[in-house]
N, C-alpha and C. Protein backbone atom coordinates (compact mmCIF):
# COMPACT_ATOMS: atom_id res chain seq x y z
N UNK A 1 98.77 90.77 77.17
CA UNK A 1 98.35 91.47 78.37
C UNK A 1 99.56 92.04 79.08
N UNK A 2 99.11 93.07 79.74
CA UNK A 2 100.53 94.08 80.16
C UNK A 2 99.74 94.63 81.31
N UNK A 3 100.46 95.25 82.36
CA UNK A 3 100.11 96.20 82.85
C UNK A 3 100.70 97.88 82.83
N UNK A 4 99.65 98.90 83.02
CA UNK A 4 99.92 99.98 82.87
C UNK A 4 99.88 100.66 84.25
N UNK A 5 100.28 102.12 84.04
CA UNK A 5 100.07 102.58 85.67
C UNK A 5 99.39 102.85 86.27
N UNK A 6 98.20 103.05 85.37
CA UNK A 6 96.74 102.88 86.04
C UNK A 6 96.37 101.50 86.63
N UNK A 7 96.74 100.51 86.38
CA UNK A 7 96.68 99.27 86.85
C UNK A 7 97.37 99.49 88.71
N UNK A 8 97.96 100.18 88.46
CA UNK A 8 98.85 99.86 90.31
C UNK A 8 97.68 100.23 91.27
N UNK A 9 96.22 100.13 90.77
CA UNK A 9 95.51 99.72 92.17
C UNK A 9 95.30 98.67 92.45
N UNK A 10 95.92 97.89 91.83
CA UNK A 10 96.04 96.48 92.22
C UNK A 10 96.66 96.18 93.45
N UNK A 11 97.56 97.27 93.61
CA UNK A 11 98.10 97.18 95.17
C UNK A 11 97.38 97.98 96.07
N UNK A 12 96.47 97.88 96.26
CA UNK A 12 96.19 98.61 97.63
C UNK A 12 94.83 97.39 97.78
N UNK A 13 95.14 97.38 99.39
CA UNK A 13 94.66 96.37 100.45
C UNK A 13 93.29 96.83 100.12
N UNK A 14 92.58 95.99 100.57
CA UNK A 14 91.51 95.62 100.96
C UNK A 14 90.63 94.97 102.73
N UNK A 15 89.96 95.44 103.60
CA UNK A 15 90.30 95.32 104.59
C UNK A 15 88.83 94.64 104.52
N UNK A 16 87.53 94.86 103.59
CA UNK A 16 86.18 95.08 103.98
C UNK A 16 86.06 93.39 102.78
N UNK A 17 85.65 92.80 103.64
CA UNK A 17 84.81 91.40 102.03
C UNK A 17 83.85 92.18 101.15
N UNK A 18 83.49 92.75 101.48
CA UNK A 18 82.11 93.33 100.56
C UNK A 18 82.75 94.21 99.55
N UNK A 19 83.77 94.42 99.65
CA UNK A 19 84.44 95.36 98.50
C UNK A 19 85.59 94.43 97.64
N UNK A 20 85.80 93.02 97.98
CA UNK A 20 86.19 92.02 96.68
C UNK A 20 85.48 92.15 95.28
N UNK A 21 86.55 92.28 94.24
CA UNK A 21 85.65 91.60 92.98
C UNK A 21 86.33 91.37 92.28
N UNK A 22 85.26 89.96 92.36
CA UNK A 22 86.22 88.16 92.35
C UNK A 22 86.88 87.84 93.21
N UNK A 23 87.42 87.11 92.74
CA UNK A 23 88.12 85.83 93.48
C UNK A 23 89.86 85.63 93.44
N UNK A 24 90.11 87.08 93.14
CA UNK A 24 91.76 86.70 92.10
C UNK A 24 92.96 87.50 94.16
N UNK A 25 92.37 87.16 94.93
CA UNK A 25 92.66 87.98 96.35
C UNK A 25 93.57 86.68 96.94
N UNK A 26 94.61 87.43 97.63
CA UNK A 26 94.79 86.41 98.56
C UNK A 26 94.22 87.19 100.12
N UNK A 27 93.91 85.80 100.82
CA UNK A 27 93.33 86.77 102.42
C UNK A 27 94.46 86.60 103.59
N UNK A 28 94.39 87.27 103.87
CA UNK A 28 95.74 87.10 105.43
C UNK A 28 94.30 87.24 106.54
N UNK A 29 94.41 86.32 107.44
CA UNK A 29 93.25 85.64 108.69
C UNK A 29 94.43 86.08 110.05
N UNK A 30 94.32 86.99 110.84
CA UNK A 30 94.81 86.82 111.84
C UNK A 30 94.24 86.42 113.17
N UNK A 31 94.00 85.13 112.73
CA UNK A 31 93.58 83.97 113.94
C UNK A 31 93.07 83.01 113.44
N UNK A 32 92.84 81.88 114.35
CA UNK A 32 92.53 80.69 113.81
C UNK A 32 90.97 80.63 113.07
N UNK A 33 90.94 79.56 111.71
CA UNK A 33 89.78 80.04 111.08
C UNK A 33 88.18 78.98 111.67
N UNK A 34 87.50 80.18 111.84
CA UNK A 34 86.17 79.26 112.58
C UNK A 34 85.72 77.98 111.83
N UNK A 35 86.18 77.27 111.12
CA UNK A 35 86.08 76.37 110.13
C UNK A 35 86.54 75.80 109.29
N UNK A 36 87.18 74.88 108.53
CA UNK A 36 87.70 74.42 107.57
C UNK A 36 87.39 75.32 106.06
N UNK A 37 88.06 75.66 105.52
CA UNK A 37 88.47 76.58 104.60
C UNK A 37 87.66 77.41 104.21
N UNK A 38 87.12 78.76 105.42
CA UNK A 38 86.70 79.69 105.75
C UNK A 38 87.41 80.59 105.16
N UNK A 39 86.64 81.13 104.32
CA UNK A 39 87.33 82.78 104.30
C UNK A 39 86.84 83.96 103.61
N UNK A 40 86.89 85.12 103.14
CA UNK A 40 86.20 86.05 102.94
C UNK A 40 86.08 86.56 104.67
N UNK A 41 86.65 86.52 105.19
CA UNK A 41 86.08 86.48 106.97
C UNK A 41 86.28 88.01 107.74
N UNK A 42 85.31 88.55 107.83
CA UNK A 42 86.22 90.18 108.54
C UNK A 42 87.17 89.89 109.72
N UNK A 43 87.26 91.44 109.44
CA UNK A 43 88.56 90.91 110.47
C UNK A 43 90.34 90.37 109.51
N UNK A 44 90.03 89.98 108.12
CA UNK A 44 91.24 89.91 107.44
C UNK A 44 91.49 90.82 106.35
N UNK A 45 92.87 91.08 105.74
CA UNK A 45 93.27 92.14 105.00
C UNK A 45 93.51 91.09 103.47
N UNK A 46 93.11 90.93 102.83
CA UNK A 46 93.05 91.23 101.12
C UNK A 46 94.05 91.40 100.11
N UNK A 47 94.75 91.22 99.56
CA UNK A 47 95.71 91.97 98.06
C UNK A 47 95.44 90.91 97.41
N UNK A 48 95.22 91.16 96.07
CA UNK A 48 95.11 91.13 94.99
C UNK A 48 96.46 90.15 94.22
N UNK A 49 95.78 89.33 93.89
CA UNK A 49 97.61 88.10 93.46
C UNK A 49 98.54 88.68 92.70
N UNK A 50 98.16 89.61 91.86
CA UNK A 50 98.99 90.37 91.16
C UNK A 50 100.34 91.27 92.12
N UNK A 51 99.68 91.78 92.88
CA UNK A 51 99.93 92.32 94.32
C UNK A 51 101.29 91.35 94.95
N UNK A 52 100.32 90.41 95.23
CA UNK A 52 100.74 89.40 96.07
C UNK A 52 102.21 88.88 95.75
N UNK A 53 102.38 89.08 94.04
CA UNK A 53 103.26 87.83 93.26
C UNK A 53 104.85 88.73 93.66
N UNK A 54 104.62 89.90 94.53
CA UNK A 54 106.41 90.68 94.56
C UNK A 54 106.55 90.10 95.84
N UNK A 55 105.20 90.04 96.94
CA UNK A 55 106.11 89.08 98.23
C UNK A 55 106.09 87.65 98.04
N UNK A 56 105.91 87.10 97.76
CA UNK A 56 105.85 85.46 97.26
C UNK A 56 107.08 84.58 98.06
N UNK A 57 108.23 85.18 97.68
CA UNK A 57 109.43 84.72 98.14
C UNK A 57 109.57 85.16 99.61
N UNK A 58 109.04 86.17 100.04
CA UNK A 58 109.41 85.91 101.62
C UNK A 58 108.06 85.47 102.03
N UNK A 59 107.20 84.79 101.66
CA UNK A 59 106.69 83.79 102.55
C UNK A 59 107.18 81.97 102.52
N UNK A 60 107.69 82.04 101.46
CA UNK A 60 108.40 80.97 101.13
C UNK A 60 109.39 80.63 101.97
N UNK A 61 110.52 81.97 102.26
CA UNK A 61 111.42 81.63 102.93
C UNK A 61 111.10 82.16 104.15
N UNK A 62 109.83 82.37 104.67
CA UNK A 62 109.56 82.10 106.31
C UNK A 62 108.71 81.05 106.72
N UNK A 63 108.23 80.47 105.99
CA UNK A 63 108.24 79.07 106.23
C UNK A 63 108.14 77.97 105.06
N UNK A 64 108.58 77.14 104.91
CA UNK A 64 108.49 76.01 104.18
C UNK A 64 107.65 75.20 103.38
N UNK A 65 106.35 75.41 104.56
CA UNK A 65 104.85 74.94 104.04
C UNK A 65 104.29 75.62 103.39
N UNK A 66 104.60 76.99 103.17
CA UNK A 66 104.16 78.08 102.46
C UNK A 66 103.48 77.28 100.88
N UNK A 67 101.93 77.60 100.72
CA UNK A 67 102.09 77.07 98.90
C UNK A 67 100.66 77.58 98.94
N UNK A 68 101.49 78.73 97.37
CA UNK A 68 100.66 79.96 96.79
C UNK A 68 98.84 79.65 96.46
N UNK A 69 99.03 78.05 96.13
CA UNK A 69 97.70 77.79 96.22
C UNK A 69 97.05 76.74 97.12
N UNK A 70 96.88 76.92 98.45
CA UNK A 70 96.37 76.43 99.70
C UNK A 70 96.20 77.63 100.59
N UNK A 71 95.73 77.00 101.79
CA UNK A 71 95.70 77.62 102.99
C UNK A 71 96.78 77.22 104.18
N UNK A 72 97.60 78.06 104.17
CA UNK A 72 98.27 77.86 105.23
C UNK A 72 98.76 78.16 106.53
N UNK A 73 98.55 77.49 107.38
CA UNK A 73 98.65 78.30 108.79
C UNK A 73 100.32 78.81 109.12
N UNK A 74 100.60 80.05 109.69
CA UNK A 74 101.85 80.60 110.03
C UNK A 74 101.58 81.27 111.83
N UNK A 75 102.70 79.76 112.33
CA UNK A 75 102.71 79.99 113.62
C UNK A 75 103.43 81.36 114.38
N UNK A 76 103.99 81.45 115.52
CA UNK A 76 104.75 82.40 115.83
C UNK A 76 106.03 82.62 115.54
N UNK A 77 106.71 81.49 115.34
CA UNK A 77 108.45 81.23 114.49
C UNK A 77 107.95 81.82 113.08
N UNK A 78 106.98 81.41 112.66
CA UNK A 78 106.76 81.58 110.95
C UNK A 78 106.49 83.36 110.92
N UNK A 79 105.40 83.55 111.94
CA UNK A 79 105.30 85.42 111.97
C UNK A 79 106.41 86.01 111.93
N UNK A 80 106.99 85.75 112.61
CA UNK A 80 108.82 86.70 113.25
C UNK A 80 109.44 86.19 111.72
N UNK A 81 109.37 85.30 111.05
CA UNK A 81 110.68 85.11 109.86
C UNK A 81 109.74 86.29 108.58
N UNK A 82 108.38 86.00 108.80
CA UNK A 82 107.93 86.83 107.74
C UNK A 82 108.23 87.98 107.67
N UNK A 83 107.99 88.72 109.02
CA UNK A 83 108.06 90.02 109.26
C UNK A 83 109.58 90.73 109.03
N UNK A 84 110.57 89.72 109.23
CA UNK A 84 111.90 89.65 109.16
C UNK A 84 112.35 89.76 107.29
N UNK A 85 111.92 88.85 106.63
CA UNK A 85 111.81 88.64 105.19
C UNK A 85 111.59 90.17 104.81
N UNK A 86 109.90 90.43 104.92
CA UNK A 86 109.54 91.74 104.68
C UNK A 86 110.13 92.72 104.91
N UNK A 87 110.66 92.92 105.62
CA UNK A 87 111.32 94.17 106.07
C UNK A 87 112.90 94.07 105.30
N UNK A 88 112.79 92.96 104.92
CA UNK A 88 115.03 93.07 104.49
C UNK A 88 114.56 93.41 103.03
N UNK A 89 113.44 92.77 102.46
CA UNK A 89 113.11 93.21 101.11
C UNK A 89 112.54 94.93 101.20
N UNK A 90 111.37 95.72 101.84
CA UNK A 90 111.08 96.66 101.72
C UNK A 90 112.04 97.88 102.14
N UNK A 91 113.33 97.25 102.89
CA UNK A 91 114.61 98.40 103.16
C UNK A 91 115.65 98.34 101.63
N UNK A 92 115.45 97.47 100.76
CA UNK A 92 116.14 97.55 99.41
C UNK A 92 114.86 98.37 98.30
N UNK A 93 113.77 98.67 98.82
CA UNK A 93 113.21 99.49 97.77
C UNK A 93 112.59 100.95 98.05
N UNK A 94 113.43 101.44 99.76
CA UNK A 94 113.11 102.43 100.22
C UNK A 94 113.69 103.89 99.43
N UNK A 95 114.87 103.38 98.51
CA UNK A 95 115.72 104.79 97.77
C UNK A 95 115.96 104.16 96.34
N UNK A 96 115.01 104.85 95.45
CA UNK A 96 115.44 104.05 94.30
C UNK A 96 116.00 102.89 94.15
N UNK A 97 115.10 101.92 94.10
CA UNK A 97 115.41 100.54 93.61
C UNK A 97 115.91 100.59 92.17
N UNK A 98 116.54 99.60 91.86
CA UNK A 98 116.66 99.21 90.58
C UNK A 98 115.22 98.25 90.20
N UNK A 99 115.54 98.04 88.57
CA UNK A 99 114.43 96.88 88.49
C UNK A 99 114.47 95.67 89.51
N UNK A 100 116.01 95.25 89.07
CA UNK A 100 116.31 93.63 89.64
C UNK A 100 116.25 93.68 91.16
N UNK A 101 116.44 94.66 92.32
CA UNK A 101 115.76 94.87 93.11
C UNK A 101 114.31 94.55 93.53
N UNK A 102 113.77 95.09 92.88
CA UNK A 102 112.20 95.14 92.91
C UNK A 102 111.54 94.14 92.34
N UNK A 103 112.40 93.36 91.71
CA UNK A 103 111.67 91.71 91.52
C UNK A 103 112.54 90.75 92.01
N UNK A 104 112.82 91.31 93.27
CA UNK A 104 114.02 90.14 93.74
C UNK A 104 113.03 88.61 94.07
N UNK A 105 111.77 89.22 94.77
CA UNK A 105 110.70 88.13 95.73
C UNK A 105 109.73 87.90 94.87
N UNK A 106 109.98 88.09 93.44
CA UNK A 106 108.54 88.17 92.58
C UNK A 106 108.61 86.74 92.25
N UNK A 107 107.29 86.05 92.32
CA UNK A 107 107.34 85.15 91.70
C UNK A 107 105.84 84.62 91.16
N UNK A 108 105.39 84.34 90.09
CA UNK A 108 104.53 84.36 88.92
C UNK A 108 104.37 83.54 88.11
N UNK A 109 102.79 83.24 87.47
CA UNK A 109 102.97 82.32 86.42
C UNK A 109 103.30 83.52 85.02
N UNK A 110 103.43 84.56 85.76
CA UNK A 110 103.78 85.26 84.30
C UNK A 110 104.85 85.80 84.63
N UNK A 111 105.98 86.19 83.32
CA UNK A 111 107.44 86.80 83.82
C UNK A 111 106.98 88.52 84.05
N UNK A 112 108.03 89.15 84.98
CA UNK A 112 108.12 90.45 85.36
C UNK A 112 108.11 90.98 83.77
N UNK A 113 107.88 91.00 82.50
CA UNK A 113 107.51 91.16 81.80
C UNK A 113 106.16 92.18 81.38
N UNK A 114 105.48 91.43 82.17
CA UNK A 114 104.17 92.04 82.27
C UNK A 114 104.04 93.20 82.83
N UNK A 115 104.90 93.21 83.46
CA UNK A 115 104.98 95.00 84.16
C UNK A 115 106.07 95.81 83.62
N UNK A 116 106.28 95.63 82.09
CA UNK A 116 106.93 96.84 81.47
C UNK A 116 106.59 97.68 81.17
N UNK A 117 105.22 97.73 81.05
CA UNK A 117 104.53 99.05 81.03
C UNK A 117 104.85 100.21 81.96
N UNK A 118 105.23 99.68 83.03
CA UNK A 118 104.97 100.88 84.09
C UNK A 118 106.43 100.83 84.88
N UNK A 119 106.90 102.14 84.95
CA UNK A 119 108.54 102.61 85.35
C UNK A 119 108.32 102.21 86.94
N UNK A 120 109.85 102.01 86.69
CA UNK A 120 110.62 101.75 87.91
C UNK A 120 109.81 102.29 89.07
N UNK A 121 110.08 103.46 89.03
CA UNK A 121 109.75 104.14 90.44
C UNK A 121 108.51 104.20 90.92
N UNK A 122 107.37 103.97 90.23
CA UNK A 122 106.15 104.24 90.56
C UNK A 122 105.86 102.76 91.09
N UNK A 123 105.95 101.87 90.40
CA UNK A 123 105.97 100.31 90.55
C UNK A 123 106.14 100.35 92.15
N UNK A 124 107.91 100.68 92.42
CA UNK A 124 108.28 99.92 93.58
C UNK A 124 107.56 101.30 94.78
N UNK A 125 107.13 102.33 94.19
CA UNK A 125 106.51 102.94 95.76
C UNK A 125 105.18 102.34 96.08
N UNK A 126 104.70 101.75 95.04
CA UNK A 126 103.20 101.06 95.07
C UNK A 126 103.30 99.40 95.94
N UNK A 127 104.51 98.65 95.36
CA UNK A 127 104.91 97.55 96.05
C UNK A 127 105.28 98.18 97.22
N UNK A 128 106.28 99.32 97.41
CA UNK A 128 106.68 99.46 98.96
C UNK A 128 104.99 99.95 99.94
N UNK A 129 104.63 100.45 99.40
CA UNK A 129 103.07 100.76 100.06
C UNK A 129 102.30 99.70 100.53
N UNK A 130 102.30 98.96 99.28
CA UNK A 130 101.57 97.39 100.26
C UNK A 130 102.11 96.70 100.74
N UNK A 131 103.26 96.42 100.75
CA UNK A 131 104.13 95.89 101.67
C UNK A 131 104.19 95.95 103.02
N UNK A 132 104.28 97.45 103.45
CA UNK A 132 104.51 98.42 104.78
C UNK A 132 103.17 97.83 105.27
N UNK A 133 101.97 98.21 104.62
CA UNK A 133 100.60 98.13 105.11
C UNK A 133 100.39 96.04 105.58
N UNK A 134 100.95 95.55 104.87
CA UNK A 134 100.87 93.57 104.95
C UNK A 134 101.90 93.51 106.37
N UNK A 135 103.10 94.29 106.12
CA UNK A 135 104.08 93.91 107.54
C UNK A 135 103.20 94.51 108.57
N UNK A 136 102.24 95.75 108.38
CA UNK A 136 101.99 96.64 109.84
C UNK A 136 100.83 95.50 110.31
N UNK A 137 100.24 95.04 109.36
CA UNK A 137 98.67 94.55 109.73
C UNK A 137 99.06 92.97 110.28
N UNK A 138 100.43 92.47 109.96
CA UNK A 138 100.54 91.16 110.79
C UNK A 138 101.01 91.27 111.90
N UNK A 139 101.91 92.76 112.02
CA UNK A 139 102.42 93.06 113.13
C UNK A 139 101.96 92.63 114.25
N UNK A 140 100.95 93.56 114.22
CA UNK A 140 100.01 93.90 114.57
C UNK A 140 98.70 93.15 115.59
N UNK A 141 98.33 92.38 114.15
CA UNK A 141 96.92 91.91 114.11
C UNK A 141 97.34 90.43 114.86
N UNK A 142 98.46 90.04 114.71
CA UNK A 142 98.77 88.40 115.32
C UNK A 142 99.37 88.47 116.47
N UNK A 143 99.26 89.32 117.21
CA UNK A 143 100.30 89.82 118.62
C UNK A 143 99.60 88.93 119.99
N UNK A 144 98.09 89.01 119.93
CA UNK A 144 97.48 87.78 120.51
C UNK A 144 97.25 86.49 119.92
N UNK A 145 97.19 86.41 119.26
CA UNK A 145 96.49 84.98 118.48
C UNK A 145 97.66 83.90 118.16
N UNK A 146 98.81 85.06 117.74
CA UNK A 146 100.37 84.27 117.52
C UNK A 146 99.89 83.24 116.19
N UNK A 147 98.74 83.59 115.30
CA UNK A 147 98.38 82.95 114.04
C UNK A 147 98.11 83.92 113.17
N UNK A 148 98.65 83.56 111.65
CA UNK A 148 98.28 83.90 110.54
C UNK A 148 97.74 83.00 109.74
N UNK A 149 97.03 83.00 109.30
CA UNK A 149 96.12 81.72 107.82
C UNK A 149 96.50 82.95 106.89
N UNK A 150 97.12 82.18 105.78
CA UNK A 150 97.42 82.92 104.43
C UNK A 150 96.82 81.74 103.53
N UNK A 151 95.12 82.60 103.09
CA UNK A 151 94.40 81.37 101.95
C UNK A 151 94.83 82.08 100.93
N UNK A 152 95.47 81.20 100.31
CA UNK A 152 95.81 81.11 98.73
C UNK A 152 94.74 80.87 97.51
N UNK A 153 95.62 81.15 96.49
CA UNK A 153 94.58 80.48 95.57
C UNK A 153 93.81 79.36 95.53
């Protein structure tokens, strides 16, 4: 299994539950969740784990508790380091990235391998696209609530 460049709609968000298919999503919740491991919930933004697997590392290193398969809550220290993360990674893939660039935050049960199919440049404007759209929508969306829930696998 490989991916090709028709595959890079794997990056683009998802904002609506009714337009999931399956289960392979991670959800970003901006606010606290009406219930114990609630989700599909409007009101949250969507990508696709494939998606997901180039920011990996800056949620890791904005907070600690971060783990790819749970739900985890990200307070207001944890928002500001994410948003911080995101942005130091999406200013290294704003002018031609290299590869090793563009998988600096990847992290996977499969190696960057899988995306030899598809060149450099198209890759990282598709990662820089969902990226921009994940930093604007936490910006954003957590400015009252001062919470993110990132349900994992």
């Amino acid at each position: 299994m490989g991916y090709t460049t028709e595959d890079l709609i794997v990056f683009e968000p998802l904002f609506d539950p009714s337009a999931l298919n399956g289960t392979s999503y991670f959800e970003f919740h901006p606010g606290e969740l009406p219930k114990t491991s609630a989700c599909w919930m409007p009101g949250s933004m969507f990508l696709r784990d494939a998606a997901f697997d180039f920011f990996v590392e800056c949620f890791h290193s904005a907070s600690e508790s971060f783990d790819y398969f749970s739900f985890v809550r990200f307070g207001s220290s944890d928002i500001s380091r994410l948003i911080y993360e995101l942005t130091i990674y999406l200013d290294t893939l704003k002018d031609a990235p290299t590869r090793e660039q563009l998988f600096v935050k990847y992290s996977s049960i499969f190696s960057d391998e899988i995306w030899s199919g598809v060149a450099t440049q198209p890759l990282a404007e598709a990662v820089l696209s969902a990226g921009r759209t994940l930093r604007r929508f936490v910006r954003s969306k957590t400015k009252e609530s001062a919470c993110l829930w990132i349900l994992g696998m």
